[in-house]
PDB file of N, CA and C in Angstrom:
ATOM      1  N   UNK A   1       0.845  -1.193   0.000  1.00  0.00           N
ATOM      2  CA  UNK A   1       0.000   0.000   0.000  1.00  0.00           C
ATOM      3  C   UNK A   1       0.886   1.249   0.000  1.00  0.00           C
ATOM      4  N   UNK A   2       0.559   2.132  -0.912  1.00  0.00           N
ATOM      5  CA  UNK A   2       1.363   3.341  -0.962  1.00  0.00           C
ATOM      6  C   UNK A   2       1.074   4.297   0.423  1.00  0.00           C
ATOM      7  N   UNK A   3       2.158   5.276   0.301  1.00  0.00           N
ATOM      8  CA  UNK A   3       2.159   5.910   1.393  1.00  0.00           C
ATOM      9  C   UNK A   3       1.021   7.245   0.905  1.00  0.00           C
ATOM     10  N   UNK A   4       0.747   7.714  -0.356  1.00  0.00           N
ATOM     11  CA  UNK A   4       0.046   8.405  -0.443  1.00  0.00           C
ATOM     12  C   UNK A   4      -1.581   8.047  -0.829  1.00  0.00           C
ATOM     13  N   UNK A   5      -1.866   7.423  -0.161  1.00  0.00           N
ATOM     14  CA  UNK A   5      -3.575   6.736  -0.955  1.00  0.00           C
ATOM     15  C   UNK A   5      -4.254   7.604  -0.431  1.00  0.00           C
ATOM     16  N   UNK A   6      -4.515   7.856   0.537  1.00  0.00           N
ATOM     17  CA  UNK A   6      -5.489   8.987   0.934  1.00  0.00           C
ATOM     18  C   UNK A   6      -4.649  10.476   1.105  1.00  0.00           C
ATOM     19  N   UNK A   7      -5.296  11.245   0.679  1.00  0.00           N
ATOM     20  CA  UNK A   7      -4.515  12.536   0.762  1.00  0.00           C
ATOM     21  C   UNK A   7      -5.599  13.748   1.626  1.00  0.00           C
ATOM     22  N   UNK A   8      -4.975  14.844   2.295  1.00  0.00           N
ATOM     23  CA  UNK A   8      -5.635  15.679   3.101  1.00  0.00           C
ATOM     24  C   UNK A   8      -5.530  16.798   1.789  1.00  0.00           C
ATOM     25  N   UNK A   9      -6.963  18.155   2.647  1.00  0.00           N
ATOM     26  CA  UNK A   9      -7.199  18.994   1.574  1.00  0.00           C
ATOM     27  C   UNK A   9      -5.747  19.984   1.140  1.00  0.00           C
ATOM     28  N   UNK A  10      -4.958  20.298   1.770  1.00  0.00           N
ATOM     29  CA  UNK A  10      -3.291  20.661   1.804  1.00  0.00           C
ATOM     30  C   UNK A  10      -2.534  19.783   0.327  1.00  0.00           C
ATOM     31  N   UNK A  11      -3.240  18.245   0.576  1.00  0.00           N
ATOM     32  CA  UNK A  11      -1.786  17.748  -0.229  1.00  0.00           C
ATOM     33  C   UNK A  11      -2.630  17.942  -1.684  1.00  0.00           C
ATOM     34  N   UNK A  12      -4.375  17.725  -1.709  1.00  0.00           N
ATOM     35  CA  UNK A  12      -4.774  17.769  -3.234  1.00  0.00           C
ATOM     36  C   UNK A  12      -4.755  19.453  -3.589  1.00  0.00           C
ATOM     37  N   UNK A  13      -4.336  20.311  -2.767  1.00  0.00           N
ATOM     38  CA  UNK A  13      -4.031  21.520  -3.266  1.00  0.00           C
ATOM     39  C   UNK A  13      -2.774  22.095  -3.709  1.00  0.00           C
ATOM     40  N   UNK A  14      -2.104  21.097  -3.338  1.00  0.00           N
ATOM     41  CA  UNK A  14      -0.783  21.660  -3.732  1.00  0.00           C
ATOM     42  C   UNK A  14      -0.537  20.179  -4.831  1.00  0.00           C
ATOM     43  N   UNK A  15      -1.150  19.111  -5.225  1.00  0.00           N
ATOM     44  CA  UNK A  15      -0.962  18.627  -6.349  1.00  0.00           C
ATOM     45  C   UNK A  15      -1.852  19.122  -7.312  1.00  0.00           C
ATOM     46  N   UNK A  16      -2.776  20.238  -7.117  1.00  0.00           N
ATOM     47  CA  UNK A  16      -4.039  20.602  -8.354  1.00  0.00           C
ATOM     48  C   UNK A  16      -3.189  21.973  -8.381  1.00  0.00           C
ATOM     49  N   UNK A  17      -2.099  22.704  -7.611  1.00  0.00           N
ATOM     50  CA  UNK A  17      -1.776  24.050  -7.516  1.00  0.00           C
ATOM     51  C   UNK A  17      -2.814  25.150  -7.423  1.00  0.00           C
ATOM     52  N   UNK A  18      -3.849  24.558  -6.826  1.00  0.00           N
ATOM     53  CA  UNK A  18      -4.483  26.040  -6.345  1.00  0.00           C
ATOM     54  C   UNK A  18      -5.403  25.728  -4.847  1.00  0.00           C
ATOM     55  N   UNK A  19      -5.465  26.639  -4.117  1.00  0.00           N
ATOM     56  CA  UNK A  19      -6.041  27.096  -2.887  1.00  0.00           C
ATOM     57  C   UNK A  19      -6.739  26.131  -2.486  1.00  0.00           C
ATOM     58  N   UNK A  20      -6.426  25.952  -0.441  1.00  0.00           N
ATOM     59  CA  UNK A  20      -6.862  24.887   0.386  1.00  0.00           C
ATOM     60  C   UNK A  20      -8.555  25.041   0.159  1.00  0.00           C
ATOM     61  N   UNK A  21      -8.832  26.870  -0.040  1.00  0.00           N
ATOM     62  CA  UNK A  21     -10.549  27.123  -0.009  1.00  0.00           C
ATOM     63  C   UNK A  21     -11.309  26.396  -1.268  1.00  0.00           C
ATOM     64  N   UNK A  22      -9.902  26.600  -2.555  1.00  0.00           N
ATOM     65  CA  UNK A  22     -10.676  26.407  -3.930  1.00  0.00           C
ATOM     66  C   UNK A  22     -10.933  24.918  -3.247  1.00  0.00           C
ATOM     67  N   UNK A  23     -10.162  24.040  -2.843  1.00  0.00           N
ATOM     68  CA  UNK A  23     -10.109  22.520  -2.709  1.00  0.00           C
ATOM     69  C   UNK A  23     -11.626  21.980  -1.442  1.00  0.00           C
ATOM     70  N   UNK A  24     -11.510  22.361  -0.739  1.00  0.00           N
ATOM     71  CA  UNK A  24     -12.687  22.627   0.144  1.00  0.00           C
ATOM     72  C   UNK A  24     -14.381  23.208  -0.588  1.00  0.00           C
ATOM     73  N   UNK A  25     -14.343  23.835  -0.791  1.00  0.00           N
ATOM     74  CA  UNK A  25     -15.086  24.203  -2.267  1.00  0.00           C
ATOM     75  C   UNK A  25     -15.791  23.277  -2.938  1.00  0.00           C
ATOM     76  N   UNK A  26     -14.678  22.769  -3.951  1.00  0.00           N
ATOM     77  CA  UNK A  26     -14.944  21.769  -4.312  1.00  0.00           C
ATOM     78  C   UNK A  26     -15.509  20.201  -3.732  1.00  0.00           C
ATOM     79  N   UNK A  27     -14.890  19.832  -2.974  1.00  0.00           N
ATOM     80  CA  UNK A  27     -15.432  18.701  -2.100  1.00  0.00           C
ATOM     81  C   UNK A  27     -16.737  19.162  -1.513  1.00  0.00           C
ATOM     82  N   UNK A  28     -17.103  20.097  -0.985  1.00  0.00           N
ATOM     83  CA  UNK A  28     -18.473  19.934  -0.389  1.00  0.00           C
ATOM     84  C   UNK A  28     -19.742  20.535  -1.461  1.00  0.00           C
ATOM     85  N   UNK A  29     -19.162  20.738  -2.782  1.00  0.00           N
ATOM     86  CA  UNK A  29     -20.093  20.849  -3.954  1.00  0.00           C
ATOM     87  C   UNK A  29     -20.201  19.683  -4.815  1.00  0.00           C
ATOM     88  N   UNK A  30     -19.302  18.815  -4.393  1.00  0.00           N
ATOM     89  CA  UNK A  30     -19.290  17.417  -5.333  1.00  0.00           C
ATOM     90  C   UNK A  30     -18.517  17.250  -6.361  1.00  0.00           C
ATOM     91  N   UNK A  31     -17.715  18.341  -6.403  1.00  0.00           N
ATOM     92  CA  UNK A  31     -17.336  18.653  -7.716  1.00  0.00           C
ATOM     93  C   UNK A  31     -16.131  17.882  -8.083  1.00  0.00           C
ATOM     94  N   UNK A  32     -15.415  17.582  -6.873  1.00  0.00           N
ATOM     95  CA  UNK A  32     -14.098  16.751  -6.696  1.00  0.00           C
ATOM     96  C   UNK A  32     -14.471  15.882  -5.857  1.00  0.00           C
ATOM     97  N   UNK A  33     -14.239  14.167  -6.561  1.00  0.00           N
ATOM     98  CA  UNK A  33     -14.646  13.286  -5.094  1.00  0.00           C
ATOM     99  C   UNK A  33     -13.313  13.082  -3.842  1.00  0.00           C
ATOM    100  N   UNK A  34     -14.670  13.081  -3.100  1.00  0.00           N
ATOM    101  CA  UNK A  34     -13.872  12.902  -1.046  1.00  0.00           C
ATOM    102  C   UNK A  34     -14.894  12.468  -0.386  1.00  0.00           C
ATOM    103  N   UNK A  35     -14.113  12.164   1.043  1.00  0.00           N
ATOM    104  CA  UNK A  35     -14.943  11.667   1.341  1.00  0.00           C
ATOM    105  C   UNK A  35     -14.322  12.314   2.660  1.00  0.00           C
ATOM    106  N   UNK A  36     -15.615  12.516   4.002  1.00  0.00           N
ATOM    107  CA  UNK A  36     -15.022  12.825   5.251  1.00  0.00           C
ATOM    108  C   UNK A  36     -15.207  11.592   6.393  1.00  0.00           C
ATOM    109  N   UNK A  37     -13.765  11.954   6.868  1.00  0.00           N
ATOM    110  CA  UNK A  37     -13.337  11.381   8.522  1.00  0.00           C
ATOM    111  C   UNK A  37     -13.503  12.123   9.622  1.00  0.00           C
ATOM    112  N   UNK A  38     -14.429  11.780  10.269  1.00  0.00           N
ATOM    113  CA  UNK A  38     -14.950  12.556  11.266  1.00  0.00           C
ATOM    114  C   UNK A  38     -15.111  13.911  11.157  1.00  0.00           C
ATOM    115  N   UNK A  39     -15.980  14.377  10.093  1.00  0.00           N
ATOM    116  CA  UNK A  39     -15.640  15.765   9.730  1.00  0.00           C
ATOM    117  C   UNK A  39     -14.494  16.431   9.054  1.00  0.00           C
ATOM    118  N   UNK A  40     -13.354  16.241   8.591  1.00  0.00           N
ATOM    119  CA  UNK A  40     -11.920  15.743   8.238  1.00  0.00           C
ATOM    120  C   UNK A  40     -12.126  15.817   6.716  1.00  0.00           C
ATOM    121  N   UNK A  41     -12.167  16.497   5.658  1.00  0.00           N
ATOM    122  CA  UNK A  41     -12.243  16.118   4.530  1.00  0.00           C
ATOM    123  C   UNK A  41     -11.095  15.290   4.011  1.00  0.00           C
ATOM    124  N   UNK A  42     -10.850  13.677   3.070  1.00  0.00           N
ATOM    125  CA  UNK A  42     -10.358  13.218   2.688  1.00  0.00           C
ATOM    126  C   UNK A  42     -10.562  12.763   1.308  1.00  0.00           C
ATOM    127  N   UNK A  43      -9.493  12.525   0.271  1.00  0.00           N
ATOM    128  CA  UNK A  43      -9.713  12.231  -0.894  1.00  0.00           C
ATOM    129  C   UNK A  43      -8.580  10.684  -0.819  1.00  0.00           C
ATOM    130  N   UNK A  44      -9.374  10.252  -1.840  1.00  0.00           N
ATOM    131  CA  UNK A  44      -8.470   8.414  -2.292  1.00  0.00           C
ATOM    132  C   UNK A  44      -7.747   9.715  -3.435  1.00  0.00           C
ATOM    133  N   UNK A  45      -6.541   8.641  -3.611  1.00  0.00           N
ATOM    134  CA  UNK A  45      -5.312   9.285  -4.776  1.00  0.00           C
ATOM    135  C   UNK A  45      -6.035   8.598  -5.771  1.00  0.00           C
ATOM    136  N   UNK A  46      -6.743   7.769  -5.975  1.00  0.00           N
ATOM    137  CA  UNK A  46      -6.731   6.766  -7.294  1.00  0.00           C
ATOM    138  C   UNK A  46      -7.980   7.727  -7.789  1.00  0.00           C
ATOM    139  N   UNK A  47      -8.938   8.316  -7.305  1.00  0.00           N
ATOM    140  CA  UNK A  47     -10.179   9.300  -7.590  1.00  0.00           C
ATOM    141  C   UNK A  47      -9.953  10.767  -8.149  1.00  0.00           C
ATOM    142  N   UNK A  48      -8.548  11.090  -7.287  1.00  0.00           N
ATOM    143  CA  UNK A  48      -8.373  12.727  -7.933  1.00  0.00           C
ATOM    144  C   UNK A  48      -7.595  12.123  -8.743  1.00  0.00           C
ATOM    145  N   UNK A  49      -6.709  10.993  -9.488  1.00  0.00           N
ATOM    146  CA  UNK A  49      -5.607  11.065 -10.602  1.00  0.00           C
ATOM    147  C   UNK A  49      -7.269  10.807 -11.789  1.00  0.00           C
ATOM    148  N   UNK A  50      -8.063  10.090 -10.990  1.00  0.00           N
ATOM    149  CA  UNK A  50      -9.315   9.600 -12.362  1.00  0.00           C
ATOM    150  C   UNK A  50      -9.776  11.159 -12.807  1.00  0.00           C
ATOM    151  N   UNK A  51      -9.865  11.967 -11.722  1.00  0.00           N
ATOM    152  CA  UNK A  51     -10.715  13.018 -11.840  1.00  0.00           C
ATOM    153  C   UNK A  51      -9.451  14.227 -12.809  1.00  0.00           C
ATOM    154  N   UNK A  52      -8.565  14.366 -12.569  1.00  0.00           N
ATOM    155  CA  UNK A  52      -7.424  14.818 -13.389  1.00  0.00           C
ATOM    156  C   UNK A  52      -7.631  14.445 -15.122  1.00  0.00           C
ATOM    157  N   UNK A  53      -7.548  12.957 -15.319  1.00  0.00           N
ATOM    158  CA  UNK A  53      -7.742  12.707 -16.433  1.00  0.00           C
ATOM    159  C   UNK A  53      -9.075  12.716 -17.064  1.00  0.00           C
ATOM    160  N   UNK A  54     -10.396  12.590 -16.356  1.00  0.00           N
ATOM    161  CA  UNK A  54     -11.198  13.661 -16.831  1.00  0.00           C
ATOM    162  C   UNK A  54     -11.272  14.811 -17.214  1.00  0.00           C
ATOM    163  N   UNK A  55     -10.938  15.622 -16.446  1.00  0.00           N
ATOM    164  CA  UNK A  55     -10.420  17.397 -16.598  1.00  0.00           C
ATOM    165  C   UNK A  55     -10.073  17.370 -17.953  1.00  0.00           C
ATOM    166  N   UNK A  56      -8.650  16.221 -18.574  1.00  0.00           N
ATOM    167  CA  UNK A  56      -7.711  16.821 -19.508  1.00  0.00           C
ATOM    168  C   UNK A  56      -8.534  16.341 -20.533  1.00  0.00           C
ATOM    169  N   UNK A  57      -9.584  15.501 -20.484  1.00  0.00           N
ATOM    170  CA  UNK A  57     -10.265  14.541 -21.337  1.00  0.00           C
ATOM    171  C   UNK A  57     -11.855  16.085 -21.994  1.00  0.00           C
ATOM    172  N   UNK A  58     -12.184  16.350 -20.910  1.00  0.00           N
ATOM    173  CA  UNK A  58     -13.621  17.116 -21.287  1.00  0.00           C
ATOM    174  C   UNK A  58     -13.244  18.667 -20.991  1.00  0.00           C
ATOM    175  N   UNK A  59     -12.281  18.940 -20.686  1.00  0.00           N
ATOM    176  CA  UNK A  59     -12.132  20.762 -20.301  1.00  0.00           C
ATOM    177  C   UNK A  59     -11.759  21.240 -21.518  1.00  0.00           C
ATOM    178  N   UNK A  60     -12.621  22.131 -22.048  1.00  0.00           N
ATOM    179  CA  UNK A  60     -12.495  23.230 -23.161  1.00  0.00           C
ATOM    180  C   UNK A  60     -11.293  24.133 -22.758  1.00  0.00           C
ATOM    181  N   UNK A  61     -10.598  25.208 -22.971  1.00  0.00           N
ATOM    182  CA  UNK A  61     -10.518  26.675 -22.870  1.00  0.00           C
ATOM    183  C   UNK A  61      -9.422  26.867 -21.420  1.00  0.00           C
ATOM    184  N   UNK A  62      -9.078  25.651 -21.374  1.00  0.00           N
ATOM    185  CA  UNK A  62      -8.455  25.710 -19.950  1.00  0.00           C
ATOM    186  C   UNK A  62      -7.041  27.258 -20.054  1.00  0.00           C
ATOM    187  N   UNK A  63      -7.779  27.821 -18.569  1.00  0.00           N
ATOM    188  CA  UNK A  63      -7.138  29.127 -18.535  1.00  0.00           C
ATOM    189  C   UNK A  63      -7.541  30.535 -18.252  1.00  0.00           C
ATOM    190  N   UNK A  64      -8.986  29.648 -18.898  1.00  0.00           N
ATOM    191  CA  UNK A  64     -10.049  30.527 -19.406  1.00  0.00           C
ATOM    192  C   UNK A  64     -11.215  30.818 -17.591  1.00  0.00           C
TER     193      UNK A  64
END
């Protein structure tokens, strides 16, 4: 088991490069899957790399 499988909102913000709020945000709009630990927002690594290659798969205009 890798050492990074679950990641806190800190580590998927600094692997997406933008803000702990944008990342928080996202998780409690659905927009990025997570899941919470005792209140604790957490993400699986194998869900944000799926959700990444979505992004590069359906995002128009990126930039924009």
């Amino acid at each position: 088991m890798q050492n990074q499988d679950v990641l806190t909102i800190k580590e998927v913000a600094a692997l997406l490069k933008v803000g702990e709020k944008t990342i928080y945000s996202m998780a409690q709009s659905g927009e990025l899957p997570a899941f919470k630990v005792r209140g604790q927002w957490r993400f699986s690594r194998r869900d944000i790399d799926a959700w990444i290659e979505k992004q590069k798969n359906t995002t128009q205009d990126i930039g924009e």
